[in-house]
C-alpha atoms as a PDB file:
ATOM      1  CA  UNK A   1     -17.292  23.648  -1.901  1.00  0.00           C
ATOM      2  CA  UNK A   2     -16.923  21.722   1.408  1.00  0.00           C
ATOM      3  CA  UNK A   3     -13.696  22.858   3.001  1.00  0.00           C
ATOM      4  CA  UNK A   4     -12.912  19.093   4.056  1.00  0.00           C
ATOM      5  CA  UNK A   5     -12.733  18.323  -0.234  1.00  0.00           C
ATOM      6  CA  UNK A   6     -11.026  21.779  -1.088  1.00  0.00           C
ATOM      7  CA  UNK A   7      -7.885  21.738   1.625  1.00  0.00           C
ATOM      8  CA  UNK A   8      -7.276  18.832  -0.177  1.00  0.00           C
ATOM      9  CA  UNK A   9      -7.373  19.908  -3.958  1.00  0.00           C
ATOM     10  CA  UNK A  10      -4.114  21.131  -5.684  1.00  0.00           C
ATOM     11  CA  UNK A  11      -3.127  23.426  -8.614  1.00  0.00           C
ATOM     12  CA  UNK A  12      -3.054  21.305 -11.577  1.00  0.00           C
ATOM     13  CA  UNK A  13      -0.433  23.697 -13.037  1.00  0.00           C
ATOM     14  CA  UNK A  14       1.894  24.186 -10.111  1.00  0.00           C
ATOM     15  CA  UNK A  15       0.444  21.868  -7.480  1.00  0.00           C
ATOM     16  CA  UNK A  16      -0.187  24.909  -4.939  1.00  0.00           C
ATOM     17  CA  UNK A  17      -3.185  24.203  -2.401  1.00  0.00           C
ATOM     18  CA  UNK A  18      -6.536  25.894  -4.101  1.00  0.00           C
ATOM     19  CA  UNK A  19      -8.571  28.193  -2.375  1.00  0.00           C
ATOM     20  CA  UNK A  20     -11.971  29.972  -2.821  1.00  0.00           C
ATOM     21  CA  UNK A  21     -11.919  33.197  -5.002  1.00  0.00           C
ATOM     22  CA  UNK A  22     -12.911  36.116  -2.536  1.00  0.00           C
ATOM     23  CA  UNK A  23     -16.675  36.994  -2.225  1.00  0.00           C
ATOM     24  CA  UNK A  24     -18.222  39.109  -4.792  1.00  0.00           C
ATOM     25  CA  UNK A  25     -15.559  38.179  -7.433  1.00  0.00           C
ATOM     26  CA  UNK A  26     -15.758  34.928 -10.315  1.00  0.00           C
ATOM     27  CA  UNK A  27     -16.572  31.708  -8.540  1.00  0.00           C
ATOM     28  CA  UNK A  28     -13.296  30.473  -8.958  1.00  0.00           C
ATOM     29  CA  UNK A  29     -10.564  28.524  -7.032  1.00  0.00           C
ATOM     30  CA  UNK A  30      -7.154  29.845  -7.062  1.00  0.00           C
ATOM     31  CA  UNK A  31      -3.673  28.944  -6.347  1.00  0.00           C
ATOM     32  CA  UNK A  32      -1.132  31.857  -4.493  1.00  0.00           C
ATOM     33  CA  UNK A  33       0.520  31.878  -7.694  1.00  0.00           C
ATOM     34  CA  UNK A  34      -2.567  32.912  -8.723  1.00  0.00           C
ATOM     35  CA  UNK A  35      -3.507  30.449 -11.706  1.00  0.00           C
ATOM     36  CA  UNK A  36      -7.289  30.526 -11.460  1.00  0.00           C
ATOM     37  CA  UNK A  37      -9.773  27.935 -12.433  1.00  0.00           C
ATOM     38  CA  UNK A  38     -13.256  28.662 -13.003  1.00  0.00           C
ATOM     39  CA  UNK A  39     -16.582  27.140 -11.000  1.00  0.00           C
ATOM     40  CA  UNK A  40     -19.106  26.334 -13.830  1.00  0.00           C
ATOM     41  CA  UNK A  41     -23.092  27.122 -12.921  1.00  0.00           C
ATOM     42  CA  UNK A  42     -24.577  23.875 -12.716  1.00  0.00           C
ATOM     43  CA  UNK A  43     -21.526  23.496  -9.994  1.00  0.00           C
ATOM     44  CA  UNK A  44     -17.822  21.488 -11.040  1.00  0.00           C
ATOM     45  CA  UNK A  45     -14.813  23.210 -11.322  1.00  0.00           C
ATOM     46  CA  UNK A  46     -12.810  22.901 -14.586  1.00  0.00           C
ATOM     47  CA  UNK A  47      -9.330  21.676 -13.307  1.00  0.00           C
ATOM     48  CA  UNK A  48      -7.757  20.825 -16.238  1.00  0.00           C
ATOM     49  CA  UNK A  49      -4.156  21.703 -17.565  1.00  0.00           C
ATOM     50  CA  UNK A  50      -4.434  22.629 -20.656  1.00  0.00           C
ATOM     51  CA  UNK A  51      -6.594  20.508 -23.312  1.00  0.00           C
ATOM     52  CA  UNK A  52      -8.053  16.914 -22.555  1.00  0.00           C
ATOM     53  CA  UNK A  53      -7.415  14.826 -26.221  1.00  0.00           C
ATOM     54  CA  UNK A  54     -11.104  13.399 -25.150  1.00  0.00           C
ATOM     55  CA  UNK A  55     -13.949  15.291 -24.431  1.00  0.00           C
ATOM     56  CA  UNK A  56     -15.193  11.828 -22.755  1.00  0.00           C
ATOM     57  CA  UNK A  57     -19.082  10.919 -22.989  1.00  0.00           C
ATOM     58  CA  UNK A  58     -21.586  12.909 -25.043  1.00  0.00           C
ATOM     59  CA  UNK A  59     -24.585  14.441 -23.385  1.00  0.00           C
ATOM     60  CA  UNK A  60     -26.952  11.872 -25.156  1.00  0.00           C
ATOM     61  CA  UNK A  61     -24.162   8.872 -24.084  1.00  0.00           C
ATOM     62  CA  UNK A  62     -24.997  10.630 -20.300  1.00  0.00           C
ATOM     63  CA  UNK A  63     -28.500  11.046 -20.518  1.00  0.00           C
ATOM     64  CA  UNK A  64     -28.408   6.971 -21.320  1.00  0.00           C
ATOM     65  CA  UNK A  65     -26.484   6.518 -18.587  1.00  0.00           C
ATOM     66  CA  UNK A  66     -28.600   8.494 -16.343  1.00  0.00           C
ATOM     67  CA  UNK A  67     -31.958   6.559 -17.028  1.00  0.00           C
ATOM     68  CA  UNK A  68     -30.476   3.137 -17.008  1.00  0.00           C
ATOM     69  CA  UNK A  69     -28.873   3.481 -13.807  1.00  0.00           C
ATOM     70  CA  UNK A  70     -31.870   4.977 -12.404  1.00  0.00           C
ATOM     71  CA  UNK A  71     -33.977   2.433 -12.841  1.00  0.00           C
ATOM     72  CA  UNK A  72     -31.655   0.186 -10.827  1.00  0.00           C
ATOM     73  CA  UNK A  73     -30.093  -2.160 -13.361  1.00  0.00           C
ATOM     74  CA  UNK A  74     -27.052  -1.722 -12.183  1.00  0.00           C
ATOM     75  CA  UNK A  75     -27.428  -1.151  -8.126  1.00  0.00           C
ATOM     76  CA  UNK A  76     -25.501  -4.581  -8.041  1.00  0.00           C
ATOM     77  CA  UNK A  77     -22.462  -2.403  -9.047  1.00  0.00           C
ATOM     78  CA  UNK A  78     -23.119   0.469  -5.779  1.00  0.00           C
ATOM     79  CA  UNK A  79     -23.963  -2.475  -3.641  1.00  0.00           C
ATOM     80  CA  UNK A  80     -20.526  -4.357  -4.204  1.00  0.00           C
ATOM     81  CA  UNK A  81     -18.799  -1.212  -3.952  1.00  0.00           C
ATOM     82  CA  UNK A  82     -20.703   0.191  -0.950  1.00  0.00           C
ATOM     83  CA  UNK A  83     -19.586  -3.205   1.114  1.00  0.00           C
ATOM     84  CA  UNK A  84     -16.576  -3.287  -0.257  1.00  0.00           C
ATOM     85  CA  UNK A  85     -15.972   0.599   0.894  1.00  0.00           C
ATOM     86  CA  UNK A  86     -17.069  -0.013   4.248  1.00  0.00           C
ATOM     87  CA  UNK A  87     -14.169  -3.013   4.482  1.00  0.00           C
ATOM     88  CA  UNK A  88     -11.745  -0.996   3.255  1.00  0.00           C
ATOM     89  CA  UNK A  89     -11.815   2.353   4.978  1.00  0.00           C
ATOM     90  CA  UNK A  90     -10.295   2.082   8.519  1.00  0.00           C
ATOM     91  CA  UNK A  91      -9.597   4.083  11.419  1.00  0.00           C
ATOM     92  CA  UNK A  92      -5.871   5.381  10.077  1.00  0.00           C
ATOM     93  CA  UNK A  93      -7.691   6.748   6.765  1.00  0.00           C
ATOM     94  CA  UNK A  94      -8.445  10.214   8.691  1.00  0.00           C
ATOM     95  CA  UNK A  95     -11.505  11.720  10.462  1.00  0.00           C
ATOM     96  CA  UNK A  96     -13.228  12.387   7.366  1.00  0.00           C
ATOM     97  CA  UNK A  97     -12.287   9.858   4.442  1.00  0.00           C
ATOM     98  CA  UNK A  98     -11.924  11.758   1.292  1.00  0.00           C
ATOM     99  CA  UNK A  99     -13.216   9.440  -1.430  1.00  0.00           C
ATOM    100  CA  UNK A 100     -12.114   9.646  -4.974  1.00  0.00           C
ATOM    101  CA  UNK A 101     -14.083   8.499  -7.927  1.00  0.00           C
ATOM    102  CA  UNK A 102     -11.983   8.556 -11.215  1.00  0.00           C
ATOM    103  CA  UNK A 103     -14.196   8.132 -14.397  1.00  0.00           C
ATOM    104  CA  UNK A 104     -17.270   8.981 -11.845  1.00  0.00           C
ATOM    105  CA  UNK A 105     -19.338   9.590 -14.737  1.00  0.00           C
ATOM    106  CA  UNK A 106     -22.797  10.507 -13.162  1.00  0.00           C
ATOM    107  CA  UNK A 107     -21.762   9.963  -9.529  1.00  0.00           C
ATOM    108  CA  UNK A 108     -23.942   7.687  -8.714  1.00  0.00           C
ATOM    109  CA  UNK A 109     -21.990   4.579  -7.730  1.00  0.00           C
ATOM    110  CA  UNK A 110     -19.505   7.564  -5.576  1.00  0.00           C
ATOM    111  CA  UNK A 111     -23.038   8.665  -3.682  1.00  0.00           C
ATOM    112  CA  UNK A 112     -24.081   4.833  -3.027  1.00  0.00           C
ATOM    113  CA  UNK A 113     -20.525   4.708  -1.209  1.00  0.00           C
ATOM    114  CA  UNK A 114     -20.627   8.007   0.445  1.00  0.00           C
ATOM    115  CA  UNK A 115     -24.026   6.776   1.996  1.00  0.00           C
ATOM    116  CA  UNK A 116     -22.374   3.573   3.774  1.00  0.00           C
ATOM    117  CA  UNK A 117     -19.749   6.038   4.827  1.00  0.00           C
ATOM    118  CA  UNK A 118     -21.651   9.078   6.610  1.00  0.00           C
ATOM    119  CA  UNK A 119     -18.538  10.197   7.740  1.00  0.00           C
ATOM    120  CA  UNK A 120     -16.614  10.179   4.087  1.00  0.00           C
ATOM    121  CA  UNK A 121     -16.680  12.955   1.501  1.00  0.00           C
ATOM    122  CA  UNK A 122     -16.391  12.402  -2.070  1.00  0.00           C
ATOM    123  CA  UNK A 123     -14.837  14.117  -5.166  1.00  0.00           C
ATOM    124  CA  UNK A 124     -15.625  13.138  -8.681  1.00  0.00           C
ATOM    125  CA  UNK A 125     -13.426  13.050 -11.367  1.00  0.00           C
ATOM    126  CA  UNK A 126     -14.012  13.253 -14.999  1.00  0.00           C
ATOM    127  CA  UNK A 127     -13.202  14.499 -18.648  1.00  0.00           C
ATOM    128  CA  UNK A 128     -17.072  15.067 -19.482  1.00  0.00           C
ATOM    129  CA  UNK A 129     -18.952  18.310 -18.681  1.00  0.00           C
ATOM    130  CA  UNK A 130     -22.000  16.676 -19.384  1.00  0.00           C
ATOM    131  CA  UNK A 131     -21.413  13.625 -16.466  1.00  0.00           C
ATOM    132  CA  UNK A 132     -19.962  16.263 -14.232  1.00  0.00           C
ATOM    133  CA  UNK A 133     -22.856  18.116 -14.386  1.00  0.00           C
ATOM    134  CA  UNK A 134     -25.465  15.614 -12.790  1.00  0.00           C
ATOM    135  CA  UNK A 135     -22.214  14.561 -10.805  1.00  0.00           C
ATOM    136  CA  UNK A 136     -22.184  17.555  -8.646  1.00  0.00           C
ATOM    137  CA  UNK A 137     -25.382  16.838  -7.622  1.00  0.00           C
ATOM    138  CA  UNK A 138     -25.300  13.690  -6.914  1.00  0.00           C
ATOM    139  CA  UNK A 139     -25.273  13.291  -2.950  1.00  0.00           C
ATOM    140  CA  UNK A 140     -24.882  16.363  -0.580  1.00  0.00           C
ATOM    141  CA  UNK A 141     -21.016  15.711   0.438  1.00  0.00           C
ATOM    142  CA  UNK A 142     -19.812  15.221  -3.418  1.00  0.00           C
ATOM    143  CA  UNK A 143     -17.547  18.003  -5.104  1.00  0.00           C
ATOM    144  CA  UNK A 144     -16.805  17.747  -8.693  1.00  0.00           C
ATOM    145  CA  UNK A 145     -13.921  18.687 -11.001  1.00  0.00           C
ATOM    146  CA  UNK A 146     -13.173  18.382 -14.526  1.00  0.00           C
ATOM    147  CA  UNK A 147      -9.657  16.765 -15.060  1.00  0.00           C
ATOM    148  CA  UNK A 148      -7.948  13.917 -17.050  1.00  0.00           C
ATOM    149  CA  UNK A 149      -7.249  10.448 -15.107  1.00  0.00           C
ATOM    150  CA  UNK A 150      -4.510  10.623 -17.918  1.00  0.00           C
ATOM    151  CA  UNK A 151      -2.807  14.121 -16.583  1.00  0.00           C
ATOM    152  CA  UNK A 152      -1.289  14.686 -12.962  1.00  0.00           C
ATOM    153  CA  UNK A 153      -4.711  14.121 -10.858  1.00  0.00           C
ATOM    154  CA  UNK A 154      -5.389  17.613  -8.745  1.00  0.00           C
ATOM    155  CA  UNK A 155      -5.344  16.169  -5.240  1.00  0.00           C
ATOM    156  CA  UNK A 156      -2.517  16.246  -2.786  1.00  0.00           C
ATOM    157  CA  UNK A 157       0.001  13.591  -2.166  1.00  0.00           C
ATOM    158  CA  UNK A 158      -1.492  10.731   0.180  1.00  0.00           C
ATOM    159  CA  UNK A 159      -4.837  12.516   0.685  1.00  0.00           C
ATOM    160  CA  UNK A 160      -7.102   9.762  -0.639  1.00  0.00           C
ATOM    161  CA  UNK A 161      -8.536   7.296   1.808  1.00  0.00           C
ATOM    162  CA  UNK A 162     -10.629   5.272  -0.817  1.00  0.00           C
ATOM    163  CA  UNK A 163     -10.428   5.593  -4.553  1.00  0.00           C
ATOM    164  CA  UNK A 164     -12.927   4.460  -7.288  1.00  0.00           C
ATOM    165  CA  UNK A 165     -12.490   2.765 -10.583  1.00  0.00           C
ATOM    166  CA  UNK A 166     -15.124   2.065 -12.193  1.00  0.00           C
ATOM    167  CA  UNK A 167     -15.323   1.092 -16.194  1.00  0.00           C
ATOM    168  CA  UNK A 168     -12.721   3.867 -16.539  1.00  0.00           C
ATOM    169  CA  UNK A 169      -9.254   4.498 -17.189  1.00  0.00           C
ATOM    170  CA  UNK A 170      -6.454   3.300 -14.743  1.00  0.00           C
ATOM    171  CA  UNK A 171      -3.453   5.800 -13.587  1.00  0.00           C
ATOM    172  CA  UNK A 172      -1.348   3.327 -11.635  1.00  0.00           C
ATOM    173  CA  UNK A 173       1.760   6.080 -10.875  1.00  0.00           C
ATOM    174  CA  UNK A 174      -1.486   8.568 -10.123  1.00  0.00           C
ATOM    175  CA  UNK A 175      -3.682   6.380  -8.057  1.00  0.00           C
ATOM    176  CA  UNK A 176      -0.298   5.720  -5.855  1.00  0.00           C
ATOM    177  CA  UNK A 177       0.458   9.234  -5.029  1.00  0.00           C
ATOM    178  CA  UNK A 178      -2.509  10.046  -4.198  1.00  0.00           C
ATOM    179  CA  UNK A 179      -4.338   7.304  -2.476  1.00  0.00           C
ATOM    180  CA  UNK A 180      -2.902   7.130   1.451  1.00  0.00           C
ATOM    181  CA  UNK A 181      -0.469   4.394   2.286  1.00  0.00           C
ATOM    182  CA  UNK A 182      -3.722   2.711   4.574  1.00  0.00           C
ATOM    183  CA  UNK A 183      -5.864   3.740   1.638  1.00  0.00           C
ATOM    184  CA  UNK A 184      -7.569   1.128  -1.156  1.00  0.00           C
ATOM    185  CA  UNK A 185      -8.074   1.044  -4.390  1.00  0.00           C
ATOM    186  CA  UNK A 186     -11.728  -0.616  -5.514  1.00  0.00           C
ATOM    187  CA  UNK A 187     -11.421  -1.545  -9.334  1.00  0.00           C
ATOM    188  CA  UNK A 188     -14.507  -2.995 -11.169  1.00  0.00           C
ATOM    189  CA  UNK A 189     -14.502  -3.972 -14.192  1.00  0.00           C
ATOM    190  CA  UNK A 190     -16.900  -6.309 -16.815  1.00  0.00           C
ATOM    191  CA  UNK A 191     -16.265  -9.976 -16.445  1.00  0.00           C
ATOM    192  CA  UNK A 192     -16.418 -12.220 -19.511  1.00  0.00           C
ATOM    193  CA  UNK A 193     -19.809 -12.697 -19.599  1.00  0.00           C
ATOM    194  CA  UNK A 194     -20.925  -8.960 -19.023  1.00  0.00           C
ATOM    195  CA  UNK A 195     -23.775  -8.482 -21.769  1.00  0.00           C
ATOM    196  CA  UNK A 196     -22.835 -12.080 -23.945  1.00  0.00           C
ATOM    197  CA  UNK A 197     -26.904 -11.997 -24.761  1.00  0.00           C
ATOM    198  CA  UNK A 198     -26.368  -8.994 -26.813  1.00  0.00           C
ATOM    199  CA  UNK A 199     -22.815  -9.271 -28.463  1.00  0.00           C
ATOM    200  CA  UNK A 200     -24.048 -11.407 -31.224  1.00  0.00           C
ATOM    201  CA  UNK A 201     -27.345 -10.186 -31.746  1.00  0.00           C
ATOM    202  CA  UNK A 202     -26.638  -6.581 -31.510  1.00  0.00           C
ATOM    203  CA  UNK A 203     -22.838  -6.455 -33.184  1.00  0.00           C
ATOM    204  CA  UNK A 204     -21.295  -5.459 -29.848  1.00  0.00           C
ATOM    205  CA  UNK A 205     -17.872  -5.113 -28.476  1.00  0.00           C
ATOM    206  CA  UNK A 206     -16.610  -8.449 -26.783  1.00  0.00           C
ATOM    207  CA  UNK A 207     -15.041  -8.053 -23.508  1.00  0.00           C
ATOM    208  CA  UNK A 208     -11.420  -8.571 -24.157  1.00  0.00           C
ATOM    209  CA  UNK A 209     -10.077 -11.750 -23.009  1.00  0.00           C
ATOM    210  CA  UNK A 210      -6.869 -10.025 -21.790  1.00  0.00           C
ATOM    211  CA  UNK A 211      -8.618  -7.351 -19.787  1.00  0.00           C
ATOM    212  CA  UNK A 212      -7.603  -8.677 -16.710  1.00  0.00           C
ATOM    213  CA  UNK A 213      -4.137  -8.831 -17.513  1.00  0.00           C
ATOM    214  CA  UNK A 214      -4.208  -5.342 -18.998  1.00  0.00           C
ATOM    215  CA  UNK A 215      -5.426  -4.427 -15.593  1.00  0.00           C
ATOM    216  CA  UNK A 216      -3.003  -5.535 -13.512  1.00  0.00           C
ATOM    217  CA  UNK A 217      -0.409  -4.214 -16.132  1.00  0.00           C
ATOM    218  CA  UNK A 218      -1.305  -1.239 -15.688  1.00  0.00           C
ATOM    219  CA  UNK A 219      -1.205  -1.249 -11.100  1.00  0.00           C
ATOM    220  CA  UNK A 220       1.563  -3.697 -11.146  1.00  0.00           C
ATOM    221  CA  UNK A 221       4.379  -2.550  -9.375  1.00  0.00           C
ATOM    222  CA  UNK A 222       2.244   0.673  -7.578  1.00  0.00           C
ATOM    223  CA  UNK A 223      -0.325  -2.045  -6.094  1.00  0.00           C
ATOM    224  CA  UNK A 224      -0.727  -5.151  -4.812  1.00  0.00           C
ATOM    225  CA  UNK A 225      -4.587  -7.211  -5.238  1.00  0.00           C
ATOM    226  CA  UNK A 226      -5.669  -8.327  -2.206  1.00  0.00           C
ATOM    227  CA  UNK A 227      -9.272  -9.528  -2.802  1.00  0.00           C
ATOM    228  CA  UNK A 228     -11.698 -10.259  -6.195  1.00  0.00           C
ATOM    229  CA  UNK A 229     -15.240 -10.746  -5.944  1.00  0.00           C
ATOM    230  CA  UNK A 230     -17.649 -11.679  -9.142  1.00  0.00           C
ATOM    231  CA  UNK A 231     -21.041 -10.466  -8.967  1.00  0.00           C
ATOM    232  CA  UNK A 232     -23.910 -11.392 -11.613  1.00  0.00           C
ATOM    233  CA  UNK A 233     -27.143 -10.321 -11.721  1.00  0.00           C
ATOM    234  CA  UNK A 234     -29.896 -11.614 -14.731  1.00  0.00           C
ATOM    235  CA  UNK A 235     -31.607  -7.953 -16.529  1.00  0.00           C
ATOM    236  CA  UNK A 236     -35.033  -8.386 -17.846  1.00  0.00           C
ATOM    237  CA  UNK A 237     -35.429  -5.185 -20.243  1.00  0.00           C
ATOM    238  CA  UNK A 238     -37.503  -4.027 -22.373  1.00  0.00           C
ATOM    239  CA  UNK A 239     -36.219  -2.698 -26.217  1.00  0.00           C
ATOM    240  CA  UNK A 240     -35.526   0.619 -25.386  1.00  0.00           C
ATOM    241  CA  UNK A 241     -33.744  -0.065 -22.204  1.00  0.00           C
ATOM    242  CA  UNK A 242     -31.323  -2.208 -24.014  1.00  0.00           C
ATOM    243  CA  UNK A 243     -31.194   0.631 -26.965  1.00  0.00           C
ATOM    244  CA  UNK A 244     -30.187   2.239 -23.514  1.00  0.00           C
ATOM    245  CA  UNK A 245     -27.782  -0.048 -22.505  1.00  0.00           C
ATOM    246  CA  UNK A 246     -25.639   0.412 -25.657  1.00  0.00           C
ATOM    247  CA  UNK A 247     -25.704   3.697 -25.003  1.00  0.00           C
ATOM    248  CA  UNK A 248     -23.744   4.532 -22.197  1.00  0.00           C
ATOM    249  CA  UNK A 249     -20.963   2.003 -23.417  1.00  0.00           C
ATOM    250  CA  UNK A 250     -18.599   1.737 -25.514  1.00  0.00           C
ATOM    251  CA  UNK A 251     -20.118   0.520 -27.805  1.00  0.00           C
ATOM    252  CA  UNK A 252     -21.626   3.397 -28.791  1.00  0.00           C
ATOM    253  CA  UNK A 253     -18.850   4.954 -30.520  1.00  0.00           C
ATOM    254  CA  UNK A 254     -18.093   2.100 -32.723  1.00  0.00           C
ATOM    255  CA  UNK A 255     -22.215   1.414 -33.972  1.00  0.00           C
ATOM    256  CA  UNK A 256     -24.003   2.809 -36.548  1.00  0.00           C
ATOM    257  CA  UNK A 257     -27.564   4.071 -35.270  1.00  0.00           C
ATOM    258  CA  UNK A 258     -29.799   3.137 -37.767  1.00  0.00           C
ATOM    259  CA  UNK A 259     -28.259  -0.274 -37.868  1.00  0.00           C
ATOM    260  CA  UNK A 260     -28.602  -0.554 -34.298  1.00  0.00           C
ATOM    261  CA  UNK A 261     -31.935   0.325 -34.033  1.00  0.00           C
ATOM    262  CA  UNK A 262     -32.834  -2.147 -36.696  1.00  0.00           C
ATOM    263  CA  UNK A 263     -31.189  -5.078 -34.683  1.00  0.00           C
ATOM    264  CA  UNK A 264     -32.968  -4.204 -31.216  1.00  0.00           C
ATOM    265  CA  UNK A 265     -35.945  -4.070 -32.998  1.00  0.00           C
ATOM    266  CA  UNK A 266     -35.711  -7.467 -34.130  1.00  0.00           C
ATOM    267  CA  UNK A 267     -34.685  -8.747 -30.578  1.00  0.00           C
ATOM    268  CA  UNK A 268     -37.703 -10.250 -29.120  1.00  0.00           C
ATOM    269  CA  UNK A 269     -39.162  -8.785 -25.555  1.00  0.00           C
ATOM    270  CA  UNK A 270     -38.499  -9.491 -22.641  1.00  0.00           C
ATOM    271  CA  UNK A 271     -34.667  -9.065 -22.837  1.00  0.00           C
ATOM    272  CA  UNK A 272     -32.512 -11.082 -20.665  1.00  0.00           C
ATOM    273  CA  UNK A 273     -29.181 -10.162 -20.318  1.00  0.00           C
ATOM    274  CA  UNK A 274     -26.406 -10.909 -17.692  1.00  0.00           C
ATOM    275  CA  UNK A 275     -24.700  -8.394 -15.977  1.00  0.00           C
ATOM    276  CA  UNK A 276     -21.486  -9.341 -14.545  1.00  0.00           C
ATOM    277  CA  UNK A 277     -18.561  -7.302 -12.692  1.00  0.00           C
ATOM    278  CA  UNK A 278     -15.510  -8.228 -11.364  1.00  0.00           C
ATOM    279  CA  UNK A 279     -14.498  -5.820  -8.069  1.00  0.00           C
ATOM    280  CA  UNK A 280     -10.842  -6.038  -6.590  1.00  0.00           C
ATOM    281  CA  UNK A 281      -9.282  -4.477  -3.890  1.00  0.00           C
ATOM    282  CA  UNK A 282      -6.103  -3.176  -4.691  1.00  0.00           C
ATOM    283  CA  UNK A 283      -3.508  -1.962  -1.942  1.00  0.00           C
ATOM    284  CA  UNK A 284      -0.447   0.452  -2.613  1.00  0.00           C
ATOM    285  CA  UNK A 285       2.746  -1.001  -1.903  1.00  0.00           C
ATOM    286  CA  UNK A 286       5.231   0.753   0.277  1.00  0.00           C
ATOM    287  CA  UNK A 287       6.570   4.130  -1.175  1.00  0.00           C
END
């Protein structure tokens, strides 16, 4: 692991700095009061406390995931977050920016940002083996680590020059311990018309009309909002892409297969569908 990610790890059971087991032993990093977590093959280290009550996306909700962002459909989301990155970090966030995605999924949005920021290194966060495993190798300077957004986050107090939200679960006490007072906060998340082509049609979960508020329920009093930005982009996809599309989301734990795949099926090609984010900048008030 890249020394300028690990110095700034923690124990997750006693919040001791982590270090590298010695050569020729487990790949592991320990604590001095020697809890020890282990380094899997394909290359994240498990630092969870205990049990995570979700084991977070499935491998075939990943592989989905994997495809569709691959074939770009959703670049609009790394672009807005790649400018946005490179406004936020400034000259007090340290020599080498330690950037936090929480809910990094496959990394791939964290690597888009690490690449505007050559002089950043990233760490991604998540509950699922599965993401974690394309996560760590997502871009050269990424480390990842299993560990629940919901739990104590495994990174020192005011380490955090730039932290990532995307689609995912939102810490606000978490984010504000361990984000650094000059640090940011980028939050995206779908705007009312994310997917409306397909809700109907396909039996889909509506975005909530109170997601915004929920949002800033959940930061209030940790953050302050500072900036929004909307971004849209028109999809043109073909039937299995949109199979795709539903997924990686949410959706896909509240649809019956068959029933889905009998609906897409009946959707007529090309596919046009709007995708549509809302990125803030969030800023953590004084401690």
């Amino acid at each position: 692991m890249d020394p300028r990610i690990l110095q700034r790890l923690v124990c997750p059971v006693c919040g001791e700095p982590l270090s590298e087991a010695p050569a020729g032993t487990t790949r592991a990093l320990r604590c001095p009061r020697r809890h020890s977590f282990d380094v899997a093959r394909q290359g994240y280290v498990n630092l969870l406390a205990g049990r995570a009550p979700h084991p977070g996306d499935t491998a075939e909700m990943v592989a989905a995931r994997a495809d569709f962002l691959a074939a770009g459909h959703y670049d609009l989301i790394s672009a807005a977050l790649a400018d946005a990155a490179e406004a936020a970090v400034g000259p007090t966030a340290g020599a080498y920016p330690l950037v936090v995605d929480a809910g990094a999924g496959t990394g791939r949005h964290l690597a888009a940002v690490l690449a505007a920021l050559p002089d950043a290194v990233g760490l991604a966060l998540d509950v699922s083996k599965p993401a974690l495993r394309r996560a760590a190798r997502a871009h050269p300077r990424v480390a990842a680590a299993l560990a629940d957004t919901w739990q104590r986050l495994p990174v020192a107090d005011a380490s955090v020059a730039l932290l990532l939200n995307v689609f995912a679960p939102r810490n606000g006490a978490e984010f504000h311990r361990v984000l650094d007072p000059a640090g940011a906060l980028l939050v995206v998340t779908p705007a009312a018309d994310h997917l409306a082509e397909l809700i109907g049609p396909l039996g889909l979960l509506r975005v909530d009309p109170a997601k915004q508020d929920r949002v800033a329920g959940s930061l209030g009093g940790h953050f302050t909002c500072t900036g929004e930005t909307v971004h849209r982009r028109e999809l043109t996809l073909t039937r299995p892409e949109v199979a795709t599309l539903v997924g990686m989301g949410p959706s896909a734990w509240h649809t019956d297969p068959a029933g889905l795949a009998a609906r897409v099926a009946a959707v007529a090609e090309p596919v046009r569908v709007t995708a549509a984010i809302r990125l803030a900048v969030w800023r953590p008030v004084p401690r």
